[in-house]
N, C-alpha and C. Protein backbone atom coordinates (compact mmCIF):
# COMPACT_ATOMS: atom_id res chain seq x y z
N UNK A 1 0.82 -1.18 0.00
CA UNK A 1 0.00 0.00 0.00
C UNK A 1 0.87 1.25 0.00
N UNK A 2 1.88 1.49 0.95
CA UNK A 2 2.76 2.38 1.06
C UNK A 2 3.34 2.49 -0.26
N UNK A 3 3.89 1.66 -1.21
CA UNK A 3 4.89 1.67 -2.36
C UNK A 3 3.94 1.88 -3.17
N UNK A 4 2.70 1.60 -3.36
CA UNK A 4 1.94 2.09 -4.47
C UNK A 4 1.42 3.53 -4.39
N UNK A 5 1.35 4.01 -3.15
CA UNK A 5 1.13 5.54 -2.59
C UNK A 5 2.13 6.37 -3.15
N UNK A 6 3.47 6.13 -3.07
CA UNK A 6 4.27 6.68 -3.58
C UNK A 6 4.83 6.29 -4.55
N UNK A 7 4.56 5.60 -5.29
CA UNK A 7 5.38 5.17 -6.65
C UNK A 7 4.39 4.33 -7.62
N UNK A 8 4.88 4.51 -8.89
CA UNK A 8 3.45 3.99 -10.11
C UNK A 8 3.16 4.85 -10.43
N UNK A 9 2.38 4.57 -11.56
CA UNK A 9 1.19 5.12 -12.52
C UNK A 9 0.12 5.47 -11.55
N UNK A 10 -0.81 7.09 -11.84
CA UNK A 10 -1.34 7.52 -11.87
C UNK A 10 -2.60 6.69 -13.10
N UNK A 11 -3.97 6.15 -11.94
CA UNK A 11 -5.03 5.62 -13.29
C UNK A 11 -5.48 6.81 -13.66
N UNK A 12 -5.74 6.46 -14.80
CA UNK A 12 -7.03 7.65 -15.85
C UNK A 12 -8.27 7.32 -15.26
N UNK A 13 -9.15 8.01 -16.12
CA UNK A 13 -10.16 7.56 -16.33
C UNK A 13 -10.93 6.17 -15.78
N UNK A 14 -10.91 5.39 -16.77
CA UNK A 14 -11.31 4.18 -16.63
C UNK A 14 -9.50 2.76 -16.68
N UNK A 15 -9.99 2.74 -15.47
CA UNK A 15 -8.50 2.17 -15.66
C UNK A 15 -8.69 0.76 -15.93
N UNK A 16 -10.10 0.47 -15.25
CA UNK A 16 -10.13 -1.32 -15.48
C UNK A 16 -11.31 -1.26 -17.26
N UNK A 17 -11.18 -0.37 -17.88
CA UNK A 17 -12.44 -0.61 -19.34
C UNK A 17 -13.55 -1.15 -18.98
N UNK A 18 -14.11 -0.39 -17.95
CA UNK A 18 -15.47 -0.90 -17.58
C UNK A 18 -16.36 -0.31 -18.73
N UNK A 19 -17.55 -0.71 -18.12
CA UNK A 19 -18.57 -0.40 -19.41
C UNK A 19 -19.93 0.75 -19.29
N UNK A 20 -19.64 1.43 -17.56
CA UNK A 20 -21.26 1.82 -17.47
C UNK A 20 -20.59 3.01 -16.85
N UNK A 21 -21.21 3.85 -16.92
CA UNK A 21 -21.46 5.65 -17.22
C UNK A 21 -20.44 6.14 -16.22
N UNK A 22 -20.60 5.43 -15.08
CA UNK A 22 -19.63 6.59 -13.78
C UNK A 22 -17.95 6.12 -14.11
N UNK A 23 -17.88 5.64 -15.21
CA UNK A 23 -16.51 5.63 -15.86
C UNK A 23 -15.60 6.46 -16.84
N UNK A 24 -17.07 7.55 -17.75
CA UNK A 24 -16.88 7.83 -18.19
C UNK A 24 -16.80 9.25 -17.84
N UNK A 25 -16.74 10.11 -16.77
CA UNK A 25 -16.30 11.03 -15.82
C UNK A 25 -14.54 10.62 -15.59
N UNK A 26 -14.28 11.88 -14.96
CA UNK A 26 -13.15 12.34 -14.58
C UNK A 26 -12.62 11.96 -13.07
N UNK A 27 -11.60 11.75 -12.44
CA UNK A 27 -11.25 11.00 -11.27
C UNK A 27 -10.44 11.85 -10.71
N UNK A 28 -10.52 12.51 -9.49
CA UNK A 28 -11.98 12.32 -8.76
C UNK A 28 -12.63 13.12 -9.64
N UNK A 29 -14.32 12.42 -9.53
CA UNK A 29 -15.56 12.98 -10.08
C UNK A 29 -15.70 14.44 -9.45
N UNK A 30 -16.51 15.51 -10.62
CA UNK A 30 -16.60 16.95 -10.24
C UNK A 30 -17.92 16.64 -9.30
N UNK A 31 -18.27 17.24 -8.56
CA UNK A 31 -19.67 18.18 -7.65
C UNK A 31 -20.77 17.37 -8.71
N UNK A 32 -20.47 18.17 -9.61
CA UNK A 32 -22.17 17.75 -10.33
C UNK A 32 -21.88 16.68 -11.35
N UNK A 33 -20.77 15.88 -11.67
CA UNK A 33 -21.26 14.57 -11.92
C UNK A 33 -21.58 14.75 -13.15
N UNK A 34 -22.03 15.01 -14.41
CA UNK A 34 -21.78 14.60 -15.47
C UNK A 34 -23.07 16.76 -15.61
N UNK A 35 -22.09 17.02 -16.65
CA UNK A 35 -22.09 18.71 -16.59
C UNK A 35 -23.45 18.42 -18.20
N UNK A 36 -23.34 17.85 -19.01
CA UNK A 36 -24.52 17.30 -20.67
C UNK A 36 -24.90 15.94 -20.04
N UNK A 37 -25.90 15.67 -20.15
CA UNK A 37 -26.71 14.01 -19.87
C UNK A 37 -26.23 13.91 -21.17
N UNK A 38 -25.62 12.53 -21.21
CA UNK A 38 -25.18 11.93 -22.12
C UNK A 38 -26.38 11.21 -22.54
N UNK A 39 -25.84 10.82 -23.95
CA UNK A 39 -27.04 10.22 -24.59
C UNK A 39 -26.46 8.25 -24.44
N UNK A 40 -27.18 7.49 -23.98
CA UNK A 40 -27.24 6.45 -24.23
C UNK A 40 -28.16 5.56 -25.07
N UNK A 41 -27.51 4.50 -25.94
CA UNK A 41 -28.42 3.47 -26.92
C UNK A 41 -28.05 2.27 -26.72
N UNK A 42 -27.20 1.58 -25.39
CA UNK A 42 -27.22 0.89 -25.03
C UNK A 42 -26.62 0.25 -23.52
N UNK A 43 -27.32 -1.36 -23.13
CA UNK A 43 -26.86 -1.17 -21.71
C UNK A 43 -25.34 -1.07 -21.20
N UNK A 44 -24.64 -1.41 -22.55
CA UNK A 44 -23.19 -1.05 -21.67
C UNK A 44 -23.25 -0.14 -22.91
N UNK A 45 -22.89 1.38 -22.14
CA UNK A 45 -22.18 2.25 -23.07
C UNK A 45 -21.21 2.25 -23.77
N UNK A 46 -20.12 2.24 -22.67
CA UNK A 46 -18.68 2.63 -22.71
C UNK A 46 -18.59 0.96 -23.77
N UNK A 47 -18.94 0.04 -23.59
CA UNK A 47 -18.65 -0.84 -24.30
C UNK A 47 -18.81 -0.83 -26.24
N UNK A 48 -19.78 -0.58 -26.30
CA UNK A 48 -20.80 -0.14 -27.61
C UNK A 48 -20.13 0.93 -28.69
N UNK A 49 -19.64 0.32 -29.54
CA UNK A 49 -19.04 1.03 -30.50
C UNK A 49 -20.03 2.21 -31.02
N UNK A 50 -19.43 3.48 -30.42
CA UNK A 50 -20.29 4.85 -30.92
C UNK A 50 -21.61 4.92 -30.04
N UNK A 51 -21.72 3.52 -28.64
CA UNK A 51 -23.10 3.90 -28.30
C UNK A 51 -23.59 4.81 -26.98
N UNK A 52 -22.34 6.26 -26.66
CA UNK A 52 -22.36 7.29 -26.16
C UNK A 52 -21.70 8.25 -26.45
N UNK A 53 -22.51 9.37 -26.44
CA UNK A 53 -22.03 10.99 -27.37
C UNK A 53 -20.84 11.18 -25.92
N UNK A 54 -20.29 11.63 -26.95
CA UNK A 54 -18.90 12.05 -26.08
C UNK A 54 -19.31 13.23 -25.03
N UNK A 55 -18.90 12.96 -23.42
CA UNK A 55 -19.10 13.93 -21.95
C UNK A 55 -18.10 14.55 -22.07
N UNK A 56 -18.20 15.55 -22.32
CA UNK A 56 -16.99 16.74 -21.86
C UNK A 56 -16.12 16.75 -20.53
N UNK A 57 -15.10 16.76 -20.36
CA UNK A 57 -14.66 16.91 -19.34
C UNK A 57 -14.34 18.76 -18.65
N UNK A 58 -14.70 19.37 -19.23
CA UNK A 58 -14.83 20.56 -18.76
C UNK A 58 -16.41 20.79 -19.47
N UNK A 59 -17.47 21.28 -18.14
CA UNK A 59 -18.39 21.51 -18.86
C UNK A 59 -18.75 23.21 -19.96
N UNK A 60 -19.72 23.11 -20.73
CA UNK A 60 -19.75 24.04 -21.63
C UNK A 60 -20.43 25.18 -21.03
N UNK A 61 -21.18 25.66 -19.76
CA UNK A 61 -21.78 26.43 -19.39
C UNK A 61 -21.71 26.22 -17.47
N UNK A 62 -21.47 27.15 -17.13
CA UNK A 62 -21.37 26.97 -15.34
C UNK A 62 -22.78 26.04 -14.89
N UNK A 63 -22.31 24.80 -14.04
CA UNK A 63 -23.19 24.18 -13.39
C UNK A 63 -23.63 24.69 -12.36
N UNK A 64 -24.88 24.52 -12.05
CA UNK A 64 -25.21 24.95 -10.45
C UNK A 64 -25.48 24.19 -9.79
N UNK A 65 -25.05 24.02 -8.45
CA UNK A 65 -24.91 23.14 -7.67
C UNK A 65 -25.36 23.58 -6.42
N UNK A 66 -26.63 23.43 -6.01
CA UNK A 66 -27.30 23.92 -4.45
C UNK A 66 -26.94 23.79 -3.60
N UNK A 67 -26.92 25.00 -2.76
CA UNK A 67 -26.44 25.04 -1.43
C UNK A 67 -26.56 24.04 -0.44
N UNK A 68 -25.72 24.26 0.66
CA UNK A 68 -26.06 22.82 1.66
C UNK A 68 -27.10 23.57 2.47
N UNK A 69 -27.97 22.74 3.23
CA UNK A 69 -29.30 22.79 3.81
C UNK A 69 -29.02 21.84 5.40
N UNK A 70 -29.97 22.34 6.30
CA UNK A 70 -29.58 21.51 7.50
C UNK A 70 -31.25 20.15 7.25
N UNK A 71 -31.76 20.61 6.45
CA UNK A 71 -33.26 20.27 6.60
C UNK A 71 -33.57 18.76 6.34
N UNK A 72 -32.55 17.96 5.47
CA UNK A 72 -32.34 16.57 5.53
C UNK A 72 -31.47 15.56 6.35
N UNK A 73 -30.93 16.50 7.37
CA UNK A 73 -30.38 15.66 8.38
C UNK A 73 -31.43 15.79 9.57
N UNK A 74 -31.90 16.92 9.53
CA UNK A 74 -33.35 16.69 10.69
C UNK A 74 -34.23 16.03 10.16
N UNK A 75 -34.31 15.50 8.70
CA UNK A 75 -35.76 15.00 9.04
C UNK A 75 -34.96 13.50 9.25
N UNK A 76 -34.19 13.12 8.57
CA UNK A 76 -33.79 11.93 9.58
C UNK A 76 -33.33 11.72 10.73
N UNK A 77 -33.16 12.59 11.10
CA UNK A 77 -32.70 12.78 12.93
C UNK A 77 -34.45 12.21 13.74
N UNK A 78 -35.24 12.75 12.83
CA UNK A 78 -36.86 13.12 13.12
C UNK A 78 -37.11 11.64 13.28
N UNK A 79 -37.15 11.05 11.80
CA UNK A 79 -37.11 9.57 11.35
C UNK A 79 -36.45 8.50 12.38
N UNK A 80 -35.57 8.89 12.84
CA UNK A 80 -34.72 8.19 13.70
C UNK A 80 -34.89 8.28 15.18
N UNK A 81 -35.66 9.26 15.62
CA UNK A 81 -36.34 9.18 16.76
C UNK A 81 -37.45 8.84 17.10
N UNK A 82 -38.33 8.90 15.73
CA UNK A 82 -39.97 8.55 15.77
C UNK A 82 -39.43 7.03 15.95
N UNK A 83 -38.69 5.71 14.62
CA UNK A 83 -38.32 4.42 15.36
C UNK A 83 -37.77 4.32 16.67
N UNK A 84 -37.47 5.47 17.58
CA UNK A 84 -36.75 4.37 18.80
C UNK A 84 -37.77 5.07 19.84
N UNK A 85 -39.18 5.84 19.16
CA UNK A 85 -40.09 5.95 20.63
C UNK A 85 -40.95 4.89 19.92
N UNK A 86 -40.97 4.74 19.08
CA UNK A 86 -41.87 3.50 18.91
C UNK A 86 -41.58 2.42 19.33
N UNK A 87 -40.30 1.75 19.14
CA UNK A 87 -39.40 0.55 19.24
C UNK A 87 -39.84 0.69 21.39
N UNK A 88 -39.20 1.87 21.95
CA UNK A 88 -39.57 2.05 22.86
C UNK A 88 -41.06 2.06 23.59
N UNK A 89 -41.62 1.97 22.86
CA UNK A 89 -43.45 2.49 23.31
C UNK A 89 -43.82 3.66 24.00
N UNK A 90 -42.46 5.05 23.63
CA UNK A 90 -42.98 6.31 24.64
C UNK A 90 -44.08 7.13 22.95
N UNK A 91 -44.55 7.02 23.53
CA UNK A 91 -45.60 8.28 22.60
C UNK A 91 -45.32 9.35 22.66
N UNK A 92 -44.67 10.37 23.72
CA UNK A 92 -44.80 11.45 23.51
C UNK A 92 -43.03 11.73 22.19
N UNK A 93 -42.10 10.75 22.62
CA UNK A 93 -41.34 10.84 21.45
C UNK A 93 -41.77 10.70 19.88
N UNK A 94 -42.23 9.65 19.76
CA UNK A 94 -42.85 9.26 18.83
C UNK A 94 -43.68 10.83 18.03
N UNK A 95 -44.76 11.23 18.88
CA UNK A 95 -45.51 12.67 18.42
C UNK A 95 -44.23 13.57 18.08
N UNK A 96 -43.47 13.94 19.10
CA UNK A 96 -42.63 14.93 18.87
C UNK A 96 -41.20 15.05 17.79
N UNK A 97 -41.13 13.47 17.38
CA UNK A 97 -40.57 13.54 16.36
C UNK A 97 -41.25 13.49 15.23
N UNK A 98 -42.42 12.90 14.87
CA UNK A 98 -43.00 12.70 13.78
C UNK A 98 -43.51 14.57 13.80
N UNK A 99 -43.55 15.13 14.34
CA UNK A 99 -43.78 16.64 14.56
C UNK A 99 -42.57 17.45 13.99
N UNK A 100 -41.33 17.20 14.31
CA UNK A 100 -40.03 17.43 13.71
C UNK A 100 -39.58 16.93 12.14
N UNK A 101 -40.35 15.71 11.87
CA UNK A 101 -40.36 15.45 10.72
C UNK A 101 -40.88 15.71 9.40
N UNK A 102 -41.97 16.07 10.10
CA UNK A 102 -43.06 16.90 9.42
C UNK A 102 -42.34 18.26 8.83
N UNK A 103 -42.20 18.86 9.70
CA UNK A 103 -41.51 20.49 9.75
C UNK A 103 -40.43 20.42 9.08
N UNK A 104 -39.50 19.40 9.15
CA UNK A 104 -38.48 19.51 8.20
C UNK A 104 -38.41 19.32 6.88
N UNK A 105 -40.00 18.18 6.76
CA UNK A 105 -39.68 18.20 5.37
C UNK A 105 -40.32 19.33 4.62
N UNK A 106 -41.26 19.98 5.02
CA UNK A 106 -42.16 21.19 4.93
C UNK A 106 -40.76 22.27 4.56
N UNK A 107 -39.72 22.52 5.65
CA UNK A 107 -38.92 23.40 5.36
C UNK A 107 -37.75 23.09 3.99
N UNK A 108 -37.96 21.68 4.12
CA UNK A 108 -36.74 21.48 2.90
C UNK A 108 -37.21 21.40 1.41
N UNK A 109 -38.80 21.54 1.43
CA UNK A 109 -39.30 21.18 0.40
C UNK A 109 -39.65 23.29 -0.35
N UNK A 110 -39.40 23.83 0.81
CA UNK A 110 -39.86 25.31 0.45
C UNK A 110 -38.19 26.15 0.57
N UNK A 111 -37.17 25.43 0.28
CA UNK A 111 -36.07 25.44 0.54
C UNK A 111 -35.85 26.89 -0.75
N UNK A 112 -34.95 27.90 -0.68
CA UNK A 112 -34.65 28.31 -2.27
C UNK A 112 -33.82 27.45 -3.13
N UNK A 113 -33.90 27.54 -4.06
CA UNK A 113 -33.16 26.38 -4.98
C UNK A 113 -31.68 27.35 -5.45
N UNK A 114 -32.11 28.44 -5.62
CA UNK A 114 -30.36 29.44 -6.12
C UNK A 114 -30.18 29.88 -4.67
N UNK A 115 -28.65 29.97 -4.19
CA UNK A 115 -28.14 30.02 -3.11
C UNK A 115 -27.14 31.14 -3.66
């Protein structure tokens, strides 16, 4: 592990010629993950002679990529407390998270989308 950390080839791309889409990105992968939806015409792409339009590796127009939000770790925080008053049999957890859960998803769903 140590001797390959420091010494060797650098992989590309696809180093083992796999055949399906998250190969055909850049390493490490950008934020947003493929910048044009590629067009596919078959189940292995990368395999398929001509059967995906070439992904840019620099995209052609700025991606946007949404801000971070606290509103999906509460509602599973929510989620995760409503199972252990249930698992438990306290009700008033149970209400007060499914109450938290509620609200969060309410807030994450009215979230702004440009940050």
């Amino acid at each position: 592990m140590f001797r390959t950390r420091s010494k060797g080839e650098l992989a590309g791309k696809n180093p083992w010629n796999a055949a399906t889409l998250e190969w055909a990105i850049s390493s490490p992968p950008p934020v947003y993950n493929f910048s044009v939806i590629p067009e596919v015409r078959n189940r292995l792409p990368l395999w398929a002679e001509n059967g995906m339009s070439d992904v840019p590796d620099v995209p052609p127009e700025p991606v946007h990529v949404p801000g971070g939000t606290i509103w999906p770790i509460l509602t599973a925080t929510g989620i995760l407390l409503m199972a252990t008053g249930a698992i438990t049999m306290t009700l008033w957890i149970v209400v007060a998270s499914a109450l938290l859960t509620v609200f969060s998803i309410y807030r994450w769903a009215f979230e702004p989308f440009e940050v």
